[in-house]
PDB file of N, CA and C in Angstrom:
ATOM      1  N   UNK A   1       0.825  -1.200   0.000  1.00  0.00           N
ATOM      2  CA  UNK A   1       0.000   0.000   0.000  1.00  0.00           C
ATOM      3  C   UNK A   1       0.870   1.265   0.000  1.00  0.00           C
ATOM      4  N   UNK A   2       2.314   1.132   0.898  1.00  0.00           N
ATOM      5  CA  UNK A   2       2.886   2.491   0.638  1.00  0.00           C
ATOM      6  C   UNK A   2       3.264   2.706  -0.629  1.00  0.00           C
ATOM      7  N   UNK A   3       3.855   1.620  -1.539  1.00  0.00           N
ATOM      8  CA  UNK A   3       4.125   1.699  -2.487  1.00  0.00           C
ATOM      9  C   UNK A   3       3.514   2.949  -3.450  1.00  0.00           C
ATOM     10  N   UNK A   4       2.333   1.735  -3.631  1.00  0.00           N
ATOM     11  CA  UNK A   4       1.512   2.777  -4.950  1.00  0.00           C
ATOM     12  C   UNK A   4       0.629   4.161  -4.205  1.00  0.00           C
ATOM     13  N   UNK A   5       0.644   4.329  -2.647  1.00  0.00           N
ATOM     14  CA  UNK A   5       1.077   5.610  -2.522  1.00  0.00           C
ATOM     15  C   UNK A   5       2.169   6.559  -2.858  1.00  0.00           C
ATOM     16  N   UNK A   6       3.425   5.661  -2.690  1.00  0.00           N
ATOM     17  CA  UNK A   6       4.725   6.486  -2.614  1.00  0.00           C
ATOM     18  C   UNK A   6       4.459   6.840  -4.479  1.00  0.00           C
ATOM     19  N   UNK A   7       4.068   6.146  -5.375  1.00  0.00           N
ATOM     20  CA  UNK A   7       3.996   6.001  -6.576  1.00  0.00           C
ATOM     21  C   UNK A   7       3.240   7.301  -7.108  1.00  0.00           C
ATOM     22  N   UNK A   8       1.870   7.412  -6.963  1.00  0.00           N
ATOM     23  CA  UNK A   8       0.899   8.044  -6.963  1.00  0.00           C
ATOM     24  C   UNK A   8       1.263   9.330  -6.447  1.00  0.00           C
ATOM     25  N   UNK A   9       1.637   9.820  -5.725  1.00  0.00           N
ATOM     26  CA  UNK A   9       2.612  11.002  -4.867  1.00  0.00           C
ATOM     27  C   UNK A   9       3.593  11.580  -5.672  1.00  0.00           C
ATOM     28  N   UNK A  10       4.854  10.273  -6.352  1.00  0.00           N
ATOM     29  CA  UNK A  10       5.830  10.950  -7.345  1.00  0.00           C
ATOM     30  C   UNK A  10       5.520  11.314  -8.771  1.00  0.00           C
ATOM     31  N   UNK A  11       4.179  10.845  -9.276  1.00  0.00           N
ATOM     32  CA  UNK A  11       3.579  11.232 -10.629  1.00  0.00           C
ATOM     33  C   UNK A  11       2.971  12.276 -10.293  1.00  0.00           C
ATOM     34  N   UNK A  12       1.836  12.463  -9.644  1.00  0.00           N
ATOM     35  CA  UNK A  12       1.587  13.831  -9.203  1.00  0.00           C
ATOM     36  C   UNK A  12       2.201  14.967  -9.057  1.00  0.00           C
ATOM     37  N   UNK A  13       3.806  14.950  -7.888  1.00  0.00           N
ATOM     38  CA  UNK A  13       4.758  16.232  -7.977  1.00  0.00           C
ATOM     39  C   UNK A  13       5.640  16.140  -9.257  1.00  0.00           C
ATOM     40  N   UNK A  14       5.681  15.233 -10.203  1.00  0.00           N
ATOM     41  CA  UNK A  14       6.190  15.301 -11.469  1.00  0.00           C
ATOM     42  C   UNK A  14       5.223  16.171 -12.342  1.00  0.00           C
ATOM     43  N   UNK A  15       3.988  16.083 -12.304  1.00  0.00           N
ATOM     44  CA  UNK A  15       3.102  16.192 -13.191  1.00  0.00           C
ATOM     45  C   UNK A  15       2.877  18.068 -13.067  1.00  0.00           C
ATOM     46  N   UNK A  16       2.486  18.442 -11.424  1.00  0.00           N
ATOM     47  CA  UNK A  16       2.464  19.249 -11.465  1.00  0.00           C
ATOM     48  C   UNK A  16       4.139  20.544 -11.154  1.00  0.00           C
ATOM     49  N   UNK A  17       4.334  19.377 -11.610  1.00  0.00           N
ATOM     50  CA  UNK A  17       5.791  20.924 -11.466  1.00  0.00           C
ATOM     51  C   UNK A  17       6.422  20.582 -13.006  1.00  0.00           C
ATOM     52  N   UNK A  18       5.976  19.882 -13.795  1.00  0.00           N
ATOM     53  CA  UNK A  18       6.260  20.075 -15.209  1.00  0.00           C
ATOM     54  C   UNK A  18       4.896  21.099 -16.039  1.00  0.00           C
ATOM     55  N   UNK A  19       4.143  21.206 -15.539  1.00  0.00           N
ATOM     56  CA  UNK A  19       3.069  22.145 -16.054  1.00  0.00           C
ATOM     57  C   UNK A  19       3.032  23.390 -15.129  1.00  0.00           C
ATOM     58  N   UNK A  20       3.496  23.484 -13.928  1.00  0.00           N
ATOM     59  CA  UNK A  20       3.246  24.887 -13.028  1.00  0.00           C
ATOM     60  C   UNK A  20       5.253  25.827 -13.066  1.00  0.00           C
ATOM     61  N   UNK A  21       5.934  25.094 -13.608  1.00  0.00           N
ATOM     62  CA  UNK A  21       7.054  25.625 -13.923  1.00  0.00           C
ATOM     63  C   UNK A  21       6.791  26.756 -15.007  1.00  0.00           C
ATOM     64  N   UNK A  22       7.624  28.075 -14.802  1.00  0.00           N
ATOM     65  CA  UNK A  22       8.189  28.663 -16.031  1.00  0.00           C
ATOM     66  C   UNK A  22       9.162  28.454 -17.286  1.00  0.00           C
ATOM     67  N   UNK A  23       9.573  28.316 -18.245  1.00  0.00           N
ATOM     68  CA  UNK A  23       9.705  28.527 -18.858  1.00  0.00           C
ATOM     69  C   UNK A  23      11.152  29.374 -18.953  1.00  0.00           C
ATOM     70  N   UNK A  24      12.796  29.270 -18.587  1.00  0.00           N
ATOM     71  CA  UNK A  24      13.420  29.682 -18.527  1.00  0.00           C
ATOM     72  C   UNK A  24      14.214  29.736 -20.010  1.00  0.00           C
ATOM     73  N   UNK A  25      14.398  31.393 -20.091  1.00  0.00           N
ATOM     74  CA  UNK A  25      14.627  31.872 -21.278  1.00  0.00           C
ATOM     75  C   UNK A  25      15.939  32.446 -21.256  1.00  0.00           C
ATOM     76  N   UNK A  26      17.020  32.256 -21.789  1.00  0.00           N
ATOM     77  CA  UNK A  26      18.224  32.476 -21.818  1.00  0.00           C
ATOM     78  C   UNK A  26      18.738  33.645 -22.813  1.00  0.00           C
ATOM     79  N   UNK A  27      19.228  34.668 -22.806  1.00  0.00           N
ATOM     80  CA  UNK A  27      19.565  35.432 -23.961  1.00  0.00           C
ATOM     81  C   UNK A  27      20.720  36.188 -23.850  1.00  0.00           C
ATOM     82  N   UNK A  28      21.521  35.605 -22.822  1.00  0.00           N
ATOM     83  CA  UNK A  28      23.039  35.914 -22.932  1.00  0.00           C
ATOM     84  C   UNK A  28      23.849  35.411 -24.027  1.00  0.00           C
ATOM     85  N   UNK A  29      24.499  36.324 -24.152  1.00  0.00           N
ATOM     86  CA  UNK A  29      26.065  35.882 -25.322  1.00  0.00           C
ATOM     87  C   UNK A  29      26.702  35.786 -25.111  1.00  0.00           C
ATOM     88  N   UNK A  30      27.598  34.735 -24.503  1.00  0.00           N
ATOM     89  CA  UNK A  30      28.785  35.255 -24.431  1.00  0.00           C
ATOM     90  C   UNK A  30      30.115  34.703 -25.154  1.00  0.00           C
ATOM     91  N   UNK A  31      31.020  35.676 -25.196  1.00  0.00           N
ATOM     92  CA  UNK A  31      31.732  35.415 -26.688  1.00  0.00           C
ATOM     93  C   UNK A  31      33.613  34.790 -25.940  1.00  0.00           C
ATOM     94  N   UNK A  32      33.992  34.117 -26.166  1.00  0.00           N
ATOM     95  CA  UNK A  32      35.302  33.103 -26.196  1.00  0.00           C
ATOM     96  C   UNK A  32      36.383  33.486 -26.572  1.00  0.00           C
ATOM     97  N   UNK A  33      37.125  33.914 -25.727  1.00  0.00           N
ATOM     98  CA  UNK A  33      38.615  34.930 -26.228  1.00  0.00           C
ATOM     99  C   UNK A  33      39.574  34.087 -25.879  1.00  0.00           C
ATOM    100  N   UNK A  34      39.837  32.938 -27.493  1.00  0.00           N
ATOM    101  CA  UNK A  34      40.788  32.228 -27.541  1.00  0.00           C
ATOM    102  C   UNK A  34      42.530  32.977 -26.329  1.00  0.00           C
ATOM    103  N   UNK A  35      43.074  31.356 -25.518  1.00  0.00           N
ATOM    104  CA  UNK A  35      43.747  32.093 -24.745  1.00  0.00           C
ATOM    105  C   UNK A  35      45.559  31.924 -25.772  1.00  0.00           C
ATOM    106  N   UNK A  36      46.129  33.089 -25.105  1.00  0.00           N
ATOM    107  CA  UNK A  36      47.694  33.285 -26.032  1.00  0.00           C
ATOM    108  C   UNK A  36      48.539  32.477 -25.565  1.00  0.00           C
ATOM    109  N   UNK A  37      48.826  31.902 -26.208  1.00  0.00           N
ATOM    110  CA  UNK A  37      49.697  30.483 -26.101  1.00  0.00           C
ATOM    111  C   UNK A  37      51.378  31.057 -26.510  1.00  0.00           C
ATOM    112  N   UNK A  38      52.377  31.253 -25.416  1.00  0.00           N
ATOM    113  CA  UNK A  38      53.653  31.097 -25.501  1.00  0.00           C
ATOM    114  C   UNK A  38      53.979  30.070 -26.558  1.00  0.00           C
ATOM    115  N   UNK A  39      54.686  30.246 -27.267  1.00  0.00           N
ATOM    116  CA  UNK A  39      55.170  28.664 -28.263  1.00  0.00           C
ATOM    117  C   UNK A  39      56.391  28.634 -28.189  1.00  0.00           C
ATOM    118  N   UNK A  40      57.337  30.015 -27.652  1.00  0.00           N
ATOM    119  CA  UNK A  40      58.463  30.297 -27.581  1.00  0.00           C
ATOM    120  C   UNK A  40      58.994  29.679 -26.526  1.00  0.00           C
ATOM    121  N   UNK A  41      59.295  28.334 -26.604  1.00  0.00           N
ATOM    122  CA  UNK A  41      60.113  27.464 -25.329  1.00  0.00           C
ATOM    123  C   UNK A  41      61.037  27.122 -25.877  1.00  0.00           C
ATOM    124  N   UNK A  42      62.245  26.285 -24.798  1.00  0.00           N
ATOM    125  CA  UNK A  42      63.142  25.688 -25.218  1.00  0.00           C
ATOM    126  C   UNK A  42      63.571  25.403 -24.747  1.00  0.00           C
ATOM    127  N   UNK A  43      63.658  23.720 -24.524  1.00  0.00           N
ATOM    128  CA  UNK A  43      63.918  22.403 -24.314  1.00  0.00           C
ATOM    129  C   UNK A  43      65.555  22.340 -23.746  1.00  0.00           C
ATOM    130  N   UNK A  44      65.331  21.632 -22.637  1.00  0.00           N
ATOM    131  CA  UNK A  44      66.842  21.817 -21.752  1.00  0.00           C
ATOM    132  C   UNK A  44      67.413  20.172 -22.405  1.00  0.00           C
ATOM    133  N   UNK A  45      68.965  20.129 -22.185  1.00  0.00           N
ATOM    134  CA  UNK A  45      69.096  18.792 -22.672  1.00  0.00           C
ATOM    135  C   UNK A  45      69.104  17.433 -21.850  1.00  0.00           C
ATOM    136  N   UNK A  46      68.449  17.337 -21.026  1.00  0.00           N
ATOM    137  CA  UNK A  46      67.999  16.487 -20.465  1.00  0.00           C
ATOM    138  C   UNK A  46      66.955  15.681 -21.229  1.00  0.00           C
ATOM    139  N   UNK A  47      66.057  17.124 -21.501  1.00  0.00           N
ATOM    140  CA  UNK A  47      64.738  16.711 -22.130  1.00  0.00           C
ATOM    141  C   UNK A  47      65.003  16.069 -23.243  1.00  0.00           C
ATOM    142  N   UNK A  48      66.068  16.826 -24.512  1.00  0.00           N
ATOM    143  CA  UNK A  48      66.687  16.273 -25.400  1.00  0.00           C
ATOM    144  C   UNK A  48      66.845  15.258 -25.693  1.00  0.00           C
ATOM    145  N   UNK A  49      67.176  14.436 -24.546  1.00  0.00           N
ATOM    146  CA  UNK A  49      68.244  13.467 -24.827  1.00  0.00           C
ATOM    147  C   UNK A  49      66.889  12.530 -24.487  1.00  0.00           C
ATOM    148  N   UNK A  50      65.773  12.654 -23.638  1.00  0.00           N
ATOM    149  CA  UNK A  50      64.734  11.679 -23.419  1.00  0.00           C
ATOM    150  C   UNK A  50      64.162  11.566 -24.279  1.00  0.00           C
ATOM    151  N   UNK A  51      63.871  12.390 -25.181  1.00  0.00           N
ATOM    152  CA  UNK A  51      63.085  12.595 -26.142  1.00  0.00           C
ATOM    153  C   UNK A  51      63.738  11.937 -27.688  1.00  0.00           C
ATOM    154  N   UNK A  52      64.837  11.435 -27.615  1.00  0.00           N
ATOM    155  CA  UNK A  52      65.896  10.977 -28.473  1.00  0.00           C
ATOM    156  C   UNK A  52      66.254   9.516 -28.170  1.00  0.00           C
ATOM    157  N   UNK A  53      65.844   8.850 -26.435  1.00  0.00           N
ATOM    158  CA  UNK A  53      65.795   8.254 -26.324  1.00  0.00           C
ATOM    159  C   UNK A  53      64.390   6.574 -26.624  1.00  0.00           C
ATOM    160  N   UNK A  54      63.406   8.071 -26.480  1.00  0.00           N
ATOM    161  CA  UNK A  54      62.434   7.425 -26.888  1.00  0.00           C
ATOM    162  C   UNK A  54      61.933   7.150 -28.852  1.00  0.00           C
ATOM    163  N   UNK A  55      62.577   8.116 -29.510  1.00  0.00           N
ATOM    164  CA  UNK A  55      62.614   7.721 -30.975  1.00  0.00           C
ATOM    165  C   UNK A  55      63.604   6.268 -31.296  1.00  0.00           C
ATOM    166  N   UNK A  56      64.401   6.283 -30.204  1.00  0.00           N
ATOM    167  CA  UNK A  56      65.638   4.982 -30.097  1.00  0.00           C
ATOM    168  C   UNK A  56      65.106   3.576 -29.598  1.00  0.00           C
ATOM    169  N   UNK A  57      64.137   3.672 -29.440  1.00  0.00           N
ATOM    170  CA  UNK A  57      63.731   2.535 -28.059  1.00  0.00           C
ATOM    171  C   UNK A  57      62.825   1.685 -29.641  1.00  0.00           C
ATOM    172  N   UNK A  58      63.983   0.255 -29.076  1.00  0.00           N
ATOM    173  CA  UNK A  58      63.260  -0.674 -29.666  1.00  0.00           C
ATOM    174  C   UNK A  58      63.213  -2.056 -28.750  1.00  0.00           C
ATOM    175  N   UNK A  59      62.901  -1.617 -27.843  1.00  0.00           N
ATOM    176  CA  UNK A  59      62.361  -2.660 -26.808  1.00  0.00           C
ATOM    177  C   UNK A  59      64.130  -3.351 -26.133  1.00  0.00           C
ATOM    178  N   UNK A  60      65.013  -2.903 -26.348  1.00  0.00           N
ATOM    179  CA  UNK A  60      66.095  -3.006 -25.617  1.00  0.00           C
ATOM    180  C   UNK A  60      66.775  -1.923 -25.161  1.00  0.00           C
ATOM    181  N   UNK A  61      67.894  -2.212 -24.272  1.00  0.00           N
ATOM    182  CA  UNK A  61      68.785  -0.444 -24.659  1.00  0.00           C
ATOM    183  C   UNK A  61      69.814  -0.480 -25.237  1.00  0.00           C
ATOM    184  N   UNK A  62      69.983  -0.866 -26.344  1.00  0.00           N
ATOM    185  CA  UNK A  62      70.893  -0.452 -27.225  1.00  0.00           C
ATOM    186  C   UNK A  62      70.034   0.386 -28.024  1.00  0.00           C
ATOM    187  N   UNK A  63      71.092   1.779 -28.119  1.00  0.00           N
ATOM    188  CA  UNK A  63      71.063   3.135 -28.917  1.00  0.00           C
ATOM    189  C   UNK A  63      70.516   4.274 -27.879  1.00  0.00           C
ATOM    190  N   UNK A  64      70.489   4.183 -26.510  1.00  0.00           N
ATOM    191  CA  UNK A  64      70.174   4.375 -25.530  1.00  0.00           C
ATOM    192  C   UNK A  64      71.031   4.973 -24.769  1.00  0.00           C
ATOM    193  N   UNK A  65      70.737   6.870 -24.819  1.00  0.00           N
ATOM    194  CA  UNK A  65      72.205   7.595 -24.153  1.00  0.00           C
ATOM    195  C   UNK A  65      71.229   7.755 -22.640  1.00  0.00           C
ATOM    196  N   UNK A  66      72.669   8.116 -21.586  1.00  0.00           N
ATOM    197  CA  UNK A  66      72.189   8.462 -20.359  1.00  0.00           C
ATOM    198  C   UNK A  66      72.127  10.095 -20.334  1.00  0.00           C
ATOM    199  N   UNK A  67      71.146  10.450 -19.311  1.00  0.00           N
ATOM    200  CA  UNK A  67      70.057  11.544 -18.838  1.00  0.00           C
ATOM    201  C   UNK A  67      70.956  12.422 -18.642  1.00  0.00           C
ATOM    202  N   UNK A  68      71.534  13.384 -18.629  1.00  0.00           N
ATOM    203  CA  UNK A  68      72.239  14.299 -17.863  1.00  0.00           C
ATOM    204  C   UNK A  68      71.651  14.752 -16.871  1.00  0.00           C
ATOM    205  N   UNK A  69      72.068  14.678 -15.581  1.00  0.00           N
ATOM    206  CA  UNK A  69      72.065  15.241 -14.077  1.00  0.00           C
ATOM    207  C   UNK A  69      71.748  16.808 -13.904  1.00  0.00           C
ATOM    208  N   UNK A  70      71.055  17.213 -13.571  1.00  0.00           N
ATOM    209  CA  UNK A  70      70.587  19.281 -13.312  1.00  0.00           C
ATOM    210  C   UNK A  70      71.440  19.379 -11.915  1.00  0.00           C
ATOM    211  N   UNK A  71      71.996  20.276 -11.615  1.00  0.00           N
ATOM    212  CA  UNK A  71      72.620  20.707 -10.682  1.00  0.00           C
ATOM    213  C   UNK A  71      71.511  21.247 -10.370  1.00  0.00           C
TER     214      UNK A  71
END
């Protein structure tokens, strides 16, 4: 019996708050100011050399230089 009370109860506050609702109307613009992207980097040789390591990598390490150390 609570059931198809509890039932009867959630179609009802569905029913009436899909017909007693407004109608929300949106008419903002707003406009997207692509962001400025630095491109001007440059790669320390550490990075270099990982990045050289991984074009090298054929599933062993041969052709495989070591990392240089950052003080």
């Amino acid at each position: 019996m609570e059931l198809i009370t509890m039932g009867i109860f959630m179609c009802l506050a569905f029913v009436l708050g899909r017909y007693t609702s407004k109608p929300k109307v949106i008419n903002k613009t707003v406009k997207i100011k692509p962001k400025k992207v630095n491109r001007d980097f440059k790669l320390d040789e550490a990075t270099i050399t990982m990045l050289e390591n991984i074009d090298n990598y054929d599933g062993t390490s041969n052709g495989q230089k070591d990392i240089p150390e950052e003080v």
